[in-house]
N, C-alpha and C. Protein backbone atom coordinates (compact mmCIF):
# COMPACT_ATOMS: atom_id res chain seq x y z
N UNK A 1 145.22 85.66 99.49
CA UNK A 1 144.01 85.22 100.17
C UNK A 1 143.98 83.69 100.14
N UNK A 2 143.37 83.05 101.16
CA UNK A 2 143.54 81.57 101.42
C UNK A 2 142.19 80.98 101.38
N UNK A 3 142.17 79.71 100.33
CA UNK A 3 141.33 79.36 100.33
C UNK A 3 139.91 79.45 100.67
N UNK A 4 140.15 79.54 102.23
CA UNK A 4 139.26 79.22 102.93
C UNK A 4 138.38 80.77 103.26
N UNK A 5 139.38 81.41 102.91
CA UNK A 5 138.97 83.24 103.36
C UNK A 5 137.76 83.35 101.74
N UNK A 6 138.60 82.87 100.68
CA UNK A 6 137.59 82.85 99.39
C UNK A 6 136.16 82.23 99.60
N UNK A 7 136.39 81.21 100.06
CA UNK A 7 134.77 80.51 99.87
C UNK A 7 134.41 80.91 101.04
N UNK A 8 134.90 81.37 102.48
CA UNK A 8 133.97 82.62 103.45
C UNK A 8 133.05 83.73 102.82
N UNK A 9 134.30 84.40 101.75
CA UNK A 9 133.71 85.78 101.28
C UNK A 9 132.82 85.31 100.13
N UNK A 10 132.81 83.97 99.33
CA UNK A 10 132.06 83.86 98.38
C UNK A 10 130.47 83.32 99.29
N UNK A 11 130.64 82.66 100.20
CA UNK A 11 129.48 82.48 100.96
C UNK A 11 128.59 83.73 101.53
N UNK A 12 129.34 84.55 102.14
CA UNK A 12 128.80 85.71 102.45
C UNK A 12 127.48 86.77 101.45
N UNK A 13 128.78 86.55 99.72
CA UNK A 13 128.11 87.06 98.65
C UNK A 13 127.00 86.58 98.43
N UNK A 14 127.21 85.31 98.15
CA UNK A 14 125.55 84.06 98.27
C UNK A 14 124.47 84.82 98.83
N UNK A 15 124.74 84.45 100.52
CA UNK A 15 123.61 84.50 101.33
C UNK A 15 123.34 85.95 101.44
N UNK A 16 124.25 87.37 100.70
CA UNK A 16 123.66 88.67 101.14
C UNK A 16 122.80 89.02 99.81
N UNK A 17 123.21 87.95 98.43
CA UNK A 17 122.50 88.59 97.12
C UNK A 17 121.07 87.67 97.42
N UNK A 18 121.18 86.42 97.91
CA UNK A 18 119.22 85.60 97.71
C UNK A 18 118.53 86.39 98.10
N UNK A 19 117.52 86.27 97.87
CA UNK A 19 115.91 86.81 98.62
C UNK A 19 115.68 86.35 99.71
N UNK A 20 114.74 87.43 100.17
CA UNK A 20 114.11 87.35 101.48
C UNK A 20 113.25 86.07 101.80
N UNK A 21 113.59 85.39 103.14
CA UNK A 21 113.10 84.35 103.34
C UNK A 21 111.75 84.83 104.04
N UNK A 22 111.20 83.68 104.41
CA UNK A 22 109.55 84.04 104.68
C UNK A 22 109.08 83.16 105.85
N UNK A 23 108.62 83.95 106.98
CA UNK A 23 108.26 83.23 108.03
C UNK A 23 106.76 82.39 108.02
N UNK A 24 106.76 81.00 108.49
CA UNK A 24 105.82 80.30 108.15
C UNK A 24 104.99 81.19 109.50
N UNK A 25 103.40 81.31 109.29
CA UNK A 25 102.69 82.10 110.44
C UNK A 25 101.51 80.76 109.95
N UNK A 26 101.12 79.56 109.48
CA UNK A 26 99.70 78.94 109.44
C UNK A 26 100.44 77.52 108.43
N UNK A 27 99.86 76.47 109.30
CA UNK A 27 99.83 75.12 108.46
C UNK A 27 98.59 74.55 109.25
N UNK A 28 97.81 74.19 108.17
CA UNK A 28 96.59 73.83 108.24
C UNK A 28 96.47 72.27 107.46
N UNK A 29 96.43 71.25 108.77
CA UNK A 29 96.11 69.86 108.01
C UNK A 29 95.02 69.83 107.08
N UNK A 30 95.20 68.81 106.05
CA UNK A 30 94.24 69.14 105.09
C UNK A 30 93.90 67.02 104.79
N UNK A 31 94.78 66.55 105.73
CA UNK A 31 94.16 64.73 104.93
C UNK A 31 94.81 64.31 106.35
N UNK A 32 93.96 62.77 106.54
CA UNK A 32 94.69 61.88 107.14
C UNK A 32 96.20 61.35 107.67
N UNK A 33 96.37 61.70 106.10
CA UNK A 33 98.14 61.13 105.83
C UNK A 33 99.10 62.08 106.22
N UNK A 34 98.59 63.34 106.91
CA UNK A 34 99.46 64.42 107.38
C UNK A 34 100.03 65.46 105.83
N UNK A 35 99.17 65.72 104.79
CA UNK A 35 99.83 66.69 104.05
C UNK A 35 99.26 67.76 104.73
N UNK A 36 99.74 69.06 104.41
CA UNK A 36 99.64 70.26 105.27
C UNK A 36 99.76 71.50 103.96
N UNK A 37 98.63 72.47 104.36
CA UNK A 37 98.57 73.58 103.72
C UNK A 37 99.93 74.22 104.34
N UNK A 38 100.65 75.26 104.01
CA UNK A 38 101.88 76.11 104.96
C UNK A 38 101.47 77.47 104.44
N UNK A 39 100.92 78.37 105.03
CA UNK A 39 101.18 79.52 105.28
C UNK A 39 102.52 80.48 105.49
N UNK A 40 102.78 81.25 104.78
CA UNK A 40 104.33 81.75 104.86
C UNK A 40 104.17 83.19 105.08
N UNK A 41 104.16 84.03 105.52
CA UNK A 41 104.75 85.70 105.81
C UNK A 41 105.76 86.68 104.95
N UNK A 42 106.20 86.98 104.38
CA UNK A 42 107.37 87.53 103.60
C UNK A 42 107.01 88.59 103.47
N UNK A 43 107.63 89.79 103.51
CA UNK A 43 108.20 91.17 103.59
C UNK A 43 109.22 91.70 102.38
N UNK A 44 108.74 92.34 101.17
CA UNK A 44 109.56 92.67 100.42
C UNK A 44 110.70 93.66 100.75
N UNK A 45 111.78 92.65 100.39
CA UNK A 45 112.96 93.74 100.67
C UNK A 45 113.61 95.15 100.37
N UNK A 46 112.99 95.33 98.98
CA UNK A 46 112.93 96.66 98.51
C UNK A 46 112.01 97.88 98.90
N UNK A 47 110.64 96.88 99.97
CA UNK A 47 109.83 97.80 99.81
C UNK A 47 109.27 97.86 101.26
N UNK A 48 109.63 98.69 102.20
CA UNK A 48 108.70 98.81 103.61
C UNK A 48 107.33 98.95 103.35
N UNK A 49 106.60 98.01 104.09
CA UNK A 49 104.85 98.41 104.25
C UNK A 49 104.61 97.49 103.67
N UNK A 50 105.01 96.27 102.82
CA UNK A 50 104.19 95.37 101.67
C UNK A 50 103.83 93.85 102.61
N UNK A 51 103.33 93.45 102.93
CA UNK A 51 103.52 92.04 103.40
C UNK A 51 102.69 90.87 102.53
N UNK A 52 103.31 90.15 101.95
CA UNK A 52 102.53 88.86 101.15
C UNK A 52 102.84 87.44 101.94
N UNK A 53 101.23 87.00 101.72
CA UNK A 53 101.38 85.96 102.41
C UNK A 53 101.06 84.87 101.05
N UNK A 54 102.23 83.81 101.22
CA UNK A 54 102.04 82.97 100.60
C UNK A 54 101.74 81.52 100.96
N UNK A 55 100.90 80.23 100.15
CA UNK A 55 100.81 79.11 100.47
C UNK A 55 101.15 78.48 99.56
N UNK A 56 101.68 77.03 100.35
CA UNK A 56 101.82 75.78 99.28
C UNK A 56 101.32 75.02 100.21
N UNK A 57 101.59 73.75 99.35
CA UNK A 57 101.57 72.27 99.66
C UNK A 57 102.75 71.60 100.42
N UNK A 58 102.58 70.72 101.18
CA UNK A 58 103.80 70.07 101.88
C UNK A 58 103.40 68.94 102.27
N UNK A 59 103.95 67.81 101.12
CA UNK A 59 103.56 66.32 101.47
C UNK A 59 104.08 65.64 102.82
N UNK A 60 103.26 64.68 102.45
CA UNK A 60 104.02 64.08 104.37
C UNK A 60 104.57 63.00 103.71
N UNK A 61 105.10 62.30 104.66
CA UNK A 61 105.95 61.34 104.20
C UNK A 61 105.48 60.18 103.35
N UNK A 62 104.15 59.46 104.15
CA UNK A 62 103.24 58.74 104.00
C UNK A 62 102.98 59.28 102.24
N UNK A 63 102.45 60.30 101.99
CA UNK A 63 102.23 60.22 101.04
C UNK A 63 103.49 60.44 99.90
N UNK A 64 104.31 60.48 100.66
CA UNK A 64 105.45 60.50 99.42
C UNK A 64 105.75 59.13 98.75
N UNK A 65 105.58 58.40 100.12
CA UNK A 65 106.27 56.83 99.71
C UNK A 65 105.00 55.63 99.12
N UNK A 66 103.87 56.85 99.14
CA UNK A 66 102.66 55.66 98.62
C UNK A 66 102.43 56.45 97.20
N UNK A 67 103.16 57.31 96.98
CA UNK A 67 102.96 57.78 95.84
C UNK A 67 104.05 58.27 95.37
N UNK A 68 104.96 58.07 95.47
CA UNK A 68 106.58 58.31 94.34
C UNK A 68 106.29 59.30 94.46
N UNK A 69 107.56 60.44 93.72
CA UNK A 69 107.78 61.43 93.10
C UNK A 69 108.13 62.08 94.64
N UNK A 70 109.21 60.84 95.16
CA UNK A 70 109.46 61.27 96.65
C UNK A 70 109.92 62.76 96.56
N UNK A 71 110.66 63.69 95.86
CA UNK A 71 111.89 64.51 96.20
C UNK A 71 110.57 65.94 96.08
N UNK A 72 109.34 65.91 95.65
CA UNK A 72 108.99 67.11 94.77
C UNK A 72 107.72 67.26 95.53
N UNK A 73 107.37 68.35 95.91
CA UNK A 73 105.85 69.21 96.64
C UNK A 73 105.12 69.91 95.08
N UNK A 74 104.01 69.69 95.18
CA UNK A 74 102.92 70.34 93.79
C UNK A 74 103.18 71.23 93.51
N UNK A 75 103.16 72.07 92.46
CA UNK A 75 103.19 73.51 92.33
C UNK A 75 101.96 74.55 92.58
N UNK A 76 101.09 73.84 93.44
CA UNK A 76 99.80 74.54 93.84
C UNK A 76 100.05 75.47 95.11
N UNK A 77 100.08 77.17 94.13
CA UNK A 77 100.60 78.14 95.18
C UNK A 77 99.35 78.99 95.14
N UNK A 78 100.07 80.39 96.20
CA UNK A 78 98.36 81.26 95.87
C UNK A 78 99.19 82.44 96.85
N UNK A 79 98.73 83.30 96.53
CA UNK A 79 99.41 85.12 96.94
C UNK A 79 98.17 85.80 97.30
N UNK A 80 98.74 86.84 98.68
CA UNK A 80 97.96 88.07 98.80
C UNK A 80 98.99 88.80 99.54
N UNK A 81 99.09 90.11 98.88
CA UNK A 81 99.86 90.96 99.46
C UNK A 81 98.71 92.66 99.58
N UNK A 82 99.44 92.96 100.82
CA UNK A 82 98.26 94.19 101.11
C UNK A 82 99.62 95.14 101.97
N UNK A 83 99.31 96.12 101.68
CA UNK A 83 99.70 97.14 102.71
C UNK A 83 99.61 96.82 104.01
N UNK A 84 101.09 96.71 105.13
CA UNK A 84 100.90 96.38 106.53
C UNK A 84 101.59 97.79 107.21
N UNK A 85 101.65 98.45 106.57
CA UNK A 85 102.66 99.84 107.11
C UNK A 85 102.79 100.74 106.29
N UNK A 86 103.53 101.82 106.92
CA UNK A 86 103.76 103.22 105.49
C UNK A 86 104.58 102.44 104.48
N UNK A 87 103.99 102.87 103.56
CA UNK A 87 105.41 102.62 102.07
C UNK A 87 106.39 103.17 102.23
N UNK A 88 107.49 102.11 101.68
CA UNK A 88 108.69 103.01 101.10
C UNK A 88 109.24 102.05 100.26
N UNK A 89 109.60 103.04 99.00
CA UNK A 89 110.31 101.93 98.13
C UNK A 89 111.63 102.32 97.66
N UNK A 90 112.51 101.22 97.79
CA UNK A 90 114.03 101.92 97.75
C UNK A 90 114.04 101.78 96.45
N UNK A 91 115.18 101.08 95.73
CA UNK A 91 116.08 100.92 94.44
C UNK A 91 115.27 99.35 93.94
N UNK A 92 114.13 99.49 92.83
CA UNK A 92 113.25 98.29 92.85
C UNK A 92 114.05 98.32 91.36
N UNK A 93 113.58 97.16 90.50
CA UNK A 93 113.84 96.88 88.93
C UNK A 93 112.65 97.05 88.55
N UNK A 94 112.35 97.77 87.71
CA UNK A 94 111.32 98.71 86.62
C UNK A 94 111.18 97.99 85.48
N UNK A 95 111.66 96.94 85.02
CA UNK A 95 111.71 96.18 83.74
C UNK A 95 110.65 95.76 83.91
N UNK A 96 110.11 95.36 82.89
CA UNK A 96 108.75 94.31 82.65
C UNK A 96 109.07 93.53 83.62
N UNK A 97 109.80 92.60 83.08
CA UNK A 97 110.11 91.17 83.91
C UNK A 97 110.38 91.60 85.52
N UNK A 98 110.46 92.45 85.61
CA UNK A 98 110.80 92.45 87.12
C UNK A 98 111.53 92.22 87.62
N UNK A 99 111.23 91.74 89.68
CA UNK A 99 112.63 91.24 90.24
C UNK A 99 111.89 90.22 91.08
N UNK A 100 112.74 89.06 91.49
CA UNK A 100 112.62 88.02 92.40
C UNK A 100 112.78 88.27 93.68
N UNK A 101 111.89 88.81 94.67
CA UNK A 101 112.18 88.77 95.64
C UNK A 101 111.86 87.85 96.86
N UNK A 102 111.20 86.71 96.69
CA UNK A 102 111.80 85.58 97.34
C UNK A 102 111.52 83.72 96.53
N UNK A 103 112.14 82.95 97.13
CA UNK A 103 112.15 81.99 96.40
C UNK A 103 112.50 80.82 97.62
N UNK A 104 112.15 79.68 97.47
CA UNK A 104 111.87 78.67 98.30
C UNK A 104 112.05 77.38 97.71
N UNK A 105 112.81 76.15 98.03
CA UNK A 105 112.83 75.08 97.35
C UNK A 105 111.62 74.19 97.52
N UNK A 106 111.15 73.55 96.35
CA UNK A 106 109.58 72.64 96.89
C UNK A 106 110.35 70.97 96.17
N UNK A 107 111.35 71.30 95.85
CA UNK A 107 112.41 69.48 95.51
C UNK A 107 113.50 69.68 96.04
N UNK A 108 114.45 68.61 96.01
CA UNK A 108 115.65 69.19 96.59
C UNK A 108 116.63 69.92 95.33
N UNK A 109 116.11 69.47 94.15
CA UNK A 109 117.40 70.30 93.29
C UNK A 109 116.31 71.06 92.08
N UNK A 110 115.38 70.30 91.69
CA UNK A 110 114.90 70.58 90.61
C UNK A 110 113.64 71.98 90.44
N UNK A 111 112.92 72.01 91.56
CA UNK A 111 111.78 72.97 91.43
C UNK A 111 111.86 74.02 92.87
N UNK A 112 111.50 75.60 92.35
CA UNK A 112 111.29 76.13 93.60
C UNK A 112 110.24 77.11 93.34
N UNK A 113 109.55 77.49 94.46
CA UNK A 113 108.69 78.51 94.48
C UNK A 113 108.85 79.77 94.44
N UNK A 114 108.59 80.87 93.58
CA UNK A 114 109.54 82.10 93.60
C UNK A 114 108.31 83.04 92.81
N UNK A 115 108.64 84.22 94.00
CA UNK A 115 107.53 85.50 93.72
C UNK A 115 108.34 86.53 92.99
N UNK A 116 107.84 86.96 92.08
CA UNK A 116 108.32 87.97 91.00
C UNK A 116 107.88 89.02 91.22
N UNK A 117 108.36 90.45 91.70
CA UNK A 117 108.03 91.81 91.95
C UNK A 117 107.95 92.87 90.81
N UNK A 118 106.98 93.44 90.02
CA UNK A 118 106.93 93.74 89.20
C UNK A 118 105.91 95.19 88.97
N UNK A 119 106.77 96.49 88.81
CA UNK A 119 105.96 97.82 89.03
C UNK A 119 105.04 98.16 87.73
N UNK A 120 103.63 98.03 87.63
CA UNK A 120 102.91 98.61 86.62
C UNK A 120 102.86 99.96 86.66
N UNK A 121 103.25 100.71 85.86
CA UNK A 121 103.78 101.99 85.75
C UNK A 121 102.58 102.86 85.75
N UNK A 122 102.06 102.34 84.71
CA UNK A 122 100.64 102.69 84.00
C UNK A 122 99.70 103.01 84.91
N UNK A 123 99.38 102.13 85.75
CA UNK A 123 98.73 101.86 86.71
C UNK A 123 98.68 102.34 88.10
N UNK A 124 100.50 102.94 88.48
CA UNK A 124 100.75 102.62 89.81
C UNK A 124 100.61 101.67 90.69
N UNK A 125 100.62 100.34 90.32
CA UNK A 125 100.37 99.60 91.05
C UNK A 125 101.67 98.88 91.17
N UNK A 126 102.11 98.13 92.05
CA UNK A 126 103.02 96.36 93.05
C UNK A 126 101.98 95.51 91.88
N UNK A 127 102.72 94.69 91.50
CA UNK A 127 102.45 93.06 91.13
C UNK A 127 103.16 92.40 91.53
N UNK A 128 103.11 91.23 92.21
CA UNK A 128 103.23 90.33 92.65
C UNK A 128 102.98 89.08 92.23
N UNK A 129 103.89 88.14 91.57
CA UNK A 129 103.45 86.81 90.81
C UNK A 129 104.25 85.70 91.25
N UNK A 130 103.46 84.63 92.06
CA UNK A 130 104.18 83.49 92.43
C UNK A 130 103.53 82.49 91.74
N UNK A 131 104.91 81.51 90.89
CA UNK A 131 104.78 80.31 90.16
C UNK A 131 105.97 79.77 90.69
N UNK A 132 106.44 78.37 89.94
CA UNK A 132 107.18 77.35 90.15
C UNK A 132 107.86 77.64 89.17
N UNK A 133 109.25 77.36 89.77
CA UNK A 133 110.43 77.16 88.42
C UNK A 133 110.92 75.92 88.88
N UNK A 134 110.99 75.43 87.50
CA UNK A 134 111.60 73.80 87.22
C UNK A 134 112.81 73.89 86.54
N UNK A 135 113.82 73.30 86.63
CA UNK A 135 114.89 73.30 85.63
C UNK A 135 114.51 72.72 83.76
N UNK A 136 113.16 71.36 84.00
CA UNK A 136 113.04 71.04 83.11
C UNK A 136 111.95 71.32 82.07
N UNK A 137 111.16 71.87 82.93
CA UNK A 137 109.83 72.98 82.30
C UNK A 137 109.38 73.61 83.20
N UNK A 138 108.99 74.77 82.97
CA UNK A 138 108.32 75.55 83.54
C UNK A 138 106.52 74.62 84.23
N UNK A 139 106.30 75.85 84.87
CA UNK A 139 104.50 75.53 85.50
C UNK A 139 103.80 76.25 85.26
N UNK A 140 102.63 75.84 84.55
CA UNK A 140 101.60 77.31 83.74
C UNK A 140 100.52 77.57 85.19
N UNK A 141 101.03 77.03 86.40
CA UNK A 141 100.43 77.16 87.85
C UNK A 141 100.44 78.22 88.38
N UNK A 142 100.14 79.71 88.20
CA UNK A 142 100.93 80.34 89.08
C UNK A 142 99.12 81.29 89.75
N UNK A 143 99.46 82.93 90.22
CA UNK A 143 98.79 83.44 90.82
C UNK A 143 99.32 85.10 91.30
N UNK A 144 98.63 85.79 90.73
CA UNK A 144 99.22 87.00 91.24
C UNK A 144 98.31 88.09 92.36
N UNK A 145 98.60 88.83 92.83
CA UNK A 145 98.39 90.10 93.78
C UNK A 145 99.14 91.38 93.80
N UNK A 146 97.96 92.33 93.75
CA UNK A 146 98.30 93.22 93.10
C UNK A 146 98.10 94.49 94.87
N UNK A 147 99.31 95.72 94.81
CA UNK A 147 99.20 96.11 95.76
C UNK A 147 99.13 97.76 95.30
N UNK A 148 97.73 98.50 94.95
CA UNK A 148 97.35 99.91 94.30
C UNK A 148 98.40 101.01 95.13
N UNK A 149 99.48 101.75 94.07
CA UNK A 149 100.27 102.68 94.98
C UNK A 149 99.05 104.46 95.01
N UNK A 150 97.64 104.15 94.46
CA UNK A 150 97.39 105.00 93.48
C UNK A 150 96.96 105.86 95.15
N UNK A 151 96.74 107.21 95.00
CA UNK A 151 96.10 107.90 96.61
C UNK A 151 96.57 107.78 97.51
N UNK A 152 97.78 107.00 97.95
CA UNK A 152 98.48 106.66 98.71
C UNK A 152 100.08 107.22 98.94
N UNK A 153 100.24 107.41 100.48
CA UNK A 153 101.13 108.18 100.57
C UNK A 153 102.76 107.61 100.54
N UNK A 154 102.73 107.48 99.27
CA UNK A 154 104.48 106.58 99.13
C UNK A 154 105.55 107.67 99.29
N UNK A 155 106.79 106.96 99.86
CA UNK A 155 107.95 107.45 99.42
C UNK A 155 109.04 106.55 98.87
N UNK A 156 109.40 107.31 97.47
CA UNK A 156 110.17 106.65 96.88
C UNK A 156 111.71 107.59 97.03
N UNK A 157 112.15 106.27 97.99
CA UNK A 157 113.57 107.01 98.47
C UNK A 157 114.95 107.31 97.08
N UNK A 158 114.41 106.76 96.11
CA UNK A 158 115.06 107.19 95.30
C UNK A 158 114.55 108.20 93.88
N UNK A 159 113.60 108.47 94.09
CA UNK A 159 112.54 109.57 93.41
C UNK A 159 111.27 108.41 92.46
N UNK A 160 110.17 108.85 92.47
CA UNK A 160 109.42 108.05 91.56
C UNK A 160 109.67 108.01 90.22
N UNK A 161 109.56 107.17 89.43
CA UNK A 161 110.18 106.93 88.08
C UNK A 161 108.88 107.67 86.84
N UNK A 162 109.69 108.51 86.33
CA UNK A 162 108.54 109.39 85.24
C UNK A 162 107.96 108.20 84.27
């Protein structure tokens, strides 16, 4: 195999293991200087029917260069996810910690925005938790949404977990 066929097939691996990206549907000016609320769309990949909409911050330029800390957007996020269709949930991670199913850069190397998918058993319920990851500390910023599987007609294509 040649070089170039390796870092094809290693690219491929990349872009088929990340998370689901998220269509911006609302940016709402919020100052003079052009910073902007962004509204985002995202669709969990494990799970038909879920749709969460997420927001951040998105400095404008103006305020990057009158206020340093050019490379980095706030970690001021916020979640709602609701039922947009029938359920279905394929092959999810059941661990506490959960799974990442999407994530977004808000610096160019150091911080990104990333929603954590997480099944309360107990409960029957979707959790949903978006915070900031930093390489150099974490953000005690975050926000969750919660989506009740309870009365509701799911299918779990791989059987529901006892």
């Amino acid at each position: 195999m040649s070089f170039k066929q390796i870092l094809a097939a290693a690219a491929v691996t990349v872009a088929t293991a990340l998370p689901v990206s998220a269509e911006v549907v609302g940016k709402v000016g919020v100052d003079w200087v052009g910073n902007d609320i962004i509204v985002e769309a995202m669709t969990d990949p494990d799970i038909k029917g879920i749709t969460c909409h997420v927001t951040y911050f998105d400095r404008s330029i103006i305020d990057r260069l009158s206020k340093g800390n050019w490379f980095e957007d706030p970690s001021n996020n916020s979640i709602a996810c609701r039922q947009t269709g029938p359920i279905e949930i394929g092959d999810i991670d059941l661990s506490e910690e959960g799974e990442e199913v999407f994530r977004e850069g808000l610096s160019i190397i150091w911080k990104s925005l990333v929603v954590n998918r997480i099944y309360d058993k107990q409960n029957d319920t979707l959790v949903y938790l978006v915070h900031s990851r930093q390489v150099v500390e974490g953000s005690a910023k975050m926000a969750i949404s919660t989506v009740p599987l309870f009365n509701q007609n799911v299918v779990w294509t791989s059987g529901k977990p006892n």
